[in-house]
N, C-alpha and C. Protein backbone atom coordinates (compact mmCIF):
# COMPACT_ATOMS: atom_id res chain seq x y z
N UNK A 1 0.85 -1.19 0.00
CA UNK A 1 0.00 0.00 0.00
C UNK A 1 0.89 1.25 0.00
N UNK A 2 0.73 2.23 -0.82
CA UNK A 2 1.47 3.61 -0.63
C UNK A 2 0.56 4.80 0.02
N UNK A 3 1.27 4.67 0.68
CA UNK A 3 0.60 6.21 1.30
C UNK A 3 0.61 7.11 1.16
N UNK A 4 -0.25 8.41 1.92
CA UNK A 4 -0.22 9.84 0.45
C UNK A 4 -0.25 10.52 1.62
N UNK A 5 0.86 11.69 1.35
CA UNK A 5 1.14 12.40 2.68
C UNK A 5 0.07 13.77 3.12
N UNK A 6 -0.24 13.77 3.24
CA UNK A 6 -1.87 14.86 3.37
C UNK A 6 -1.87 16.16 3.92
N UNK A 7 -0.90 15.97 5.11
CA UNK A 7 -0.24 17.00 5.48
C UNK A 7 0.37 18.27 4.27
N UNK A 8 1.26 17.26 3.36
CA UNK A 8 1.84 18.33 1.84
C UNK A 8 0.95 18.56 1.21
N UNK A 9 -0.13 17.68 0.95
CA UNK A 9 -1.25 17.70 0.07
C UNK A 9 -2.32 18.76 0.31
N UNK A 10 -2.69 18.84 2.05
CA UNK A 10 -3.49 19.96 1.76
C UNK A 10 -3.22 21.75 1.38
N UNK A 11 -4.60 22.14 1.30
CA UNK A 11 -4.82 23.55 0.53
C UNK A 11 -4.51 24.02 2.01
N UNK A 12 -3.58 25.07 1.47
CA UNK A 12 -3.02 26.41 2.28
C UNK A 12 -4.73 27.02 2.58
N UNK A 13 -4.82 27.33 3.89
CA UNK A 13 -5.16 28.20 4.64
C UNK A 13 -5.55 29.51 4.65
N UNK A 14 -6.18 30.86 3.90
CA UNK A 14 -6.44 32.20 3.95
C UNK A 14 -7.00 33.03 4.37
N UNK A 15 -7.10 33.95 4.69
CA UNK A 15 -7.85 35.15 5.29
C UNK A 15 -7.90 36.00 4.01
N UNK A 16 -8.85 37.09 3.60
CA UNK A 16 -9.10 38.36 2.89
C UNK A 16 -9.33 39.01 3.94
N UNK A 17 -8.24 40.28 4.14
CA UNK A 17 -8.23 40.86 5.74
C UNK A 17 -8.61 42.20 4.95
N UNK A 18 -9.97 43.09 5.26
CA UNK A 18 -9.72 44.39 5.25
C UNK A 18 -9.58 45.39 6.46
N UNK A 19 -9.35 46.33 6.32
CA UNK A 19 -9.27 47.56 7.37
C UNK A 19 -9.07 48.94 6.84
N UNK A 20 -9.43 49.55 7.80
CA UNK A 20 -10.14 51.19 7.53
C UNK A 20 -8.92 51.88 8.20
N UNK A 21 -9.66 52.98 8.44
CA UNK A 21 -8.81 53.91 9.82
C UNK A 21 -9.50 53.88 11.30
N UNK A 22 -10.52 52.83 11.52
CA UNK A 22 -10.80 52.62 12.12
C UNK A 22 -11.04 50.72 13.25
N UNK A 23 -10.78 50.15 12.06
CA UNK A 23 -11.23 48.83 12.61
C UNK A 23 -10.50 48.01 11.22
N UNK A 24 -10.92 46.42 11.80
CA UNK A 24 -10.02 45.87 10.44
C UNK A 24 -10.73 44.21 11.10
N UNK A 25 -11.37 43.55 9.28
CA UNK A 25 -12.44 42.51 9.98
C UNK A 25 -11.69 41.71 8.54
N UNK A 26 -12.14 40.26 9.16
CA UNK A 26 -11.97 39.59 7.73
C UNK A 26 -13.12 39.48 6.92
N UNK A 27 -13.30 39.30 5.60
CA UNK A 27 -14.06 39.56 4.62
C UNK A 27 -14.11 38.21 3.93
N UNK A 28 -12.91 37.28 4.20
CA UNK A 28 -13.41 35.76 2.93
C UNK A 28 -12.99 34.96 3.70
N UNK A 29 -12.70 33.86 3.91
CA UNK A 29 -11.77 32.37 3.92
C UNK A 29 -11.74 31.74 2.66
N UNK A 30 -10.06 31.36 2.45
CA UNK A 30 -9.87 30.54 1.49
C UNK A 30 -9.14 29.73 1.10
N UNK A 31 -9.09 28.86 0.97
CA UNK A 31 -7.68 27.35 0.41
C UNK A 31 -7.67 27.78 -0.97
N UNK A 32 -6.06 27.48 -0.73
CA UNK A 32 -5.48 28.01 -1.76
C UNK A 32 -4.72 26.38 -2.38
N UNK A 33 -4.94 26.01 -3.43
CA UNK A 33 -4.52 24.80 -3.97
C UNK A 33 -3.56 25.47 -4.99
N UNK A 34 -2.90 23.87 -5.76
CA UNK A 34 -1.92 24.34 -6.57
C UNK A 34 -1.52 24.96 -7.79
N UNK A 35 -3.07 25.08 -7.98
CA UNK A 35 -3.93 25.67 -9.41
C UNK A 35 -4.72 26.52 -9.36
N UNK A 36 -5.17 26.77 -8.18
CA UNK A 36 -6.05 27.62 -7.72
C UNK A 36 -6.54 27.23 -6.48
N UNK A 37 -7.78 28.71 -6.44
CA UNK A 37 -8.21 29.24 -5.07
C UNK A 37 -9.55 28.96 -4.99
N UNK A 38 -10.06 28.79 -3.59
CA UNK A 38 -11.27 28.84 -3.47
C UNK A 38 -11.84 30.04 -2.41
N UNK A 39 -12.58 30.72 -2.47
CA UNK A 39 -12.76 31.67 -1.22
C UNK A 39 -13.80 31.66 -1.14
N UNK A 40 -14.67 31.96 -0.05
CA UNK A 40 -15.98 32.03 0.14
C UNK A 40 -16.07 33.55 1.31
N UNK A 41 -16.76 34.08 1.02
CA UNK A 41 -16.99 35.61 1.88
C UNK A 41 -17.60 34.91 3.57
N UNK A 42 -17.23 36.32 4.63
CA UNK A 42 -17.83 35.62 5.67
C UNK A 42 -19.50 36.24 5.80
N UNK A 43 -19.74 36.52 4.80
CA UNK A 43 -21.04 37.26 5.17
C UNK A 43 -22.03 36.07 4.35
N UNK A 44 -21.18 35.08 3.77
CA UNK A 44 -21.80 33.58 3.20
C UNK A 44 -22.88 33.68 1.71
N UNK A 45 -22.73 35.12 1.37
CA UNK A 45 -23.18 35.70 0.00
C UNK A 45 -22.49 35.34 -1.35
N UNK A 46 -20.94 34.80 -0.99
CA UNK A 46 -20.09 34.93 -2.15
C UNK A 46 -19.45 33.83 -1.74
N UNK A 47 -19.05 33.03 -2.87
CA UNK A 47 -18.19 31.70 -3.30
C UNK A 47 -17.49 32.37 -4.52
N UNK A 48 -16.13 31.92 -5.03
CA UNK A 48 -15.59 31.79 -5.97
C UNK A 48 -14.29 30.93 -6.19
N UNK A 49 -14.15 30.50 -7.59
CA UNK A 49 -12.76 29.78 -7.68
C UNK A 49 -12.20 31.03 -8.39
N UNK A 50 -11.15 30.96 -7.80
CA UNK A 50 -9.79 31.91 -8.89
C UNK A 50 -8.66 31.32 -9.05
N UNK A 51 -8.11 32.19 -9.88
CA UNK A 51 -6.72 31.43 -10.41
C UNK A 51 -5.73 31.17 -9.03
N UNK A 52 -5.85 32.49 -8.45
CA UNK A 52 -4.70 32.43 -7.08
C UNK A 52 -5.40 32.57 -6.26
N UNK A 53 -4.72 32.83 -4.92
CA UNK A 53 -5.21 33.44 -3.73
C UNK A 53 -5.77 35.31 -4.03
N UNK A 54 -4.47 35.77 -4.42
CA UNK A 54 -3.78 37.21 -5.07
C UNK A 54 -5.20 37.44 -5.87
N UNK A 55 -5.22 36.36 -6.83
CA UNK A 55 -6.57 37.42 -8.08
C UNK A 55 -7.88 37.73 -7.00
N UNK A 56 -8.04 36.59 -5.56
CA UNK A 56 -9.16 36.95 -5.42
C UNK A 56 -9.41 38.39 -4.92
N UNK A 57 -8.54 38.77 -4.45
CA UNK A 57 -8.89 40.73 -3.79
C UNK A 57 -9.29 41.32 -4.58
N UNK A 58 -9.15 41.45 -5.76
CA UNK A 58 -9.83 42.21 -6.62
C UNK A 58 -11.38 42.29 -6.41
N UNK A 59 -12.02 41.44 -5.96
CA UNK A 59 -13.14 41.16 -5.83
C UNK A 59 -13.87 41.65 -4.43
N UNK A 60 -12.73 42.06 -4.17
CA UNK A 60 -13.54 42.97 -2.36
C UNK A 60 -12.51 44.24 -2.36
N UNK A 61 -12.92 44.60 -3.47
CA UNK A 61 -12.14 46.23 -3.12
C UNK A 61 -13.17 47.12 -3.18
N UNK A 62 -12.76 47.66 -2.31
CA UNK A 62 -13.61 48.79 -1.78
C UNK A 62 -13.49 50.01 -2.12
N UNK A 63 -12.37 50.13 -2.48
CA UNK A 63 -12.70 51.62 -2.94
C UNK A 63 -10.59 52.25 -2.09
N UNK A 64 -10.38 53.24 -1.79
CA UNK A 64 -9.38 54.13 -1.29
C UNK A 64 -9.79 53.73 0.16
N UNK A 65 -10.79 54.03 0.96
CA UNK A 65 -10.87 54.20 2.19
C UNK A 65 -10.67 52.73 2.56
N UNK A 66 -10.55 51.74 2.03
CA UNK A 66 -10.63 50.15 2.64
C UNK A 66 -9.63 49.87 2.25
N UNK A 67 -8.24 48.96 2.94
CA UNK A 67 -7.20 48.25 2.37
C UNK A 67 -7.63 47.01 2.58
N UNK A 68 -6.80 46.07 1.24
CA UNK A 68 -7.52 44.80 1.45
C UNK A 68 -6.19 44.01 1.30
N UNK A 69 -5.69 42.91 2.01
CA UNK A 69 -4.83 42.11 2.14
C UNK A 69 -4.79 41.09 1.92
N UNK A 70 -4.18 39.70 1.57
CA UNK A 70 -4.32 38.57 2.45
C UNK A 70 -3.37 37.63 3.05
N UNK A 71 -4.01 37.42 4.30
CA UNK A 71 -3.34 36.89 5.10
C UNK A 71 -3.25 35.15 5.27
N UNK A 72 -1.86 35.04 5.36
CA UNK A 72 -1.25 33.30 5.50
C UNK A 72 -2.21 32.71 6.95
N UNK A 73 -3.16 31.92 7.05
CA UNK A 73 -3.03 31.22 8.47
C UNK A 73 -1.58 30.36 8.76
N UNK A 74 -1.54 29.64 8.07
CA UNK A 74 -0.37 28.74 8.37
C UNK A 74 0.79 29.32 7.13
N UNK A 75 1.98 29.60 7.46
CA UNK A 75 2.91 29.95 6.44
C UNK A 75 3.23 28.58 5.48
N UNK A 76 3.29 28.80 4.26
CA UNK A 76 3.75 27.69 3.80
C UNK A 76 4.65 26.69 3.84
N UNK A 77 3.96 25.43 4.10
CA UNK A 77 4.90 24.56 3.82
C UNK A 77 6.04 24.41 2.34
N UNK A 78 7.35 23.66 2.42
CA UNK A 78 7.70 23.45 1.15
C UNK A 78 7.09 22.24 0.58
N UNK A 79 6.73 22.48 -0.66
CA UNK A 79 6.11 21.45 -1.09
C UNK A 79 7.07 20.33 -1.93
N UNK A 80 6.85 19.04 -1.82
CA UNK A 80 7.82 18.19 -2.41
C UNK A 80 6.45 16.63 -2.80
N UNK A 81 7.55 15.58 -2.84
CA UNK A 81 6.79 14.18 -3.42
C UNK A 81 5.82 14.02 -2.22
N UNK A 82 4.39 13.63 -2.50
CA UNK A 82 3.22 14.06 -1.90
C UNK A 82 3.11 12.00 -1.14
N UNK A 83 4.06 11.45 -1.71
CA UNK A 83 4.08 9.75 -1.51
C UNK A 83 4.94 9.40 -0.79
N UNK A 84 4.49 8.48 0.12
CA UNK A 84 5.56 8.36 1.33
C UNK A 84 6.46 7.03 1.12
């Protein structure tokens, strides 16, 4: 039997972090795979796949008064042979 290491295998972890001059909330969660992204908003209105993590901000910009980021939960692992 070969085993499949799952740990390397899973999707990275994300936040879509915005903030004002006043406060600063998250706006998506998303796994980020090796081809793409998945994010879903926390207000549970919005799903999307994108190419990256990166293309999804485009999609929650607000304007000048809102900065929009995103943030690593877990920093990346290096990725290597996914078979143990």
């Amino acid at each position: 039997m070969i085993g499949i290491d799952v740990e390397r295998l899973a999707p990275q972890l994300f936040a879509v972090v915005q903030q004002d001059d006043e406060d600063d909330w998250i706006a998506a969660w998303g796994m980020a795979f090796e081809d793409h992204a998945e994010v879903a908003s926390t207000t549970g209105d919005l799903r999307m796949l994108t190419a990256s993590p990166e293309s999804a901000l485009r999609y929650f910009d607000e304007g000048e008064d809102v900065r929009t980021s995103l943030v690593w939960v877990n920093p990346a692992q290096p990725r290597g042979s996914a078979l143990l």
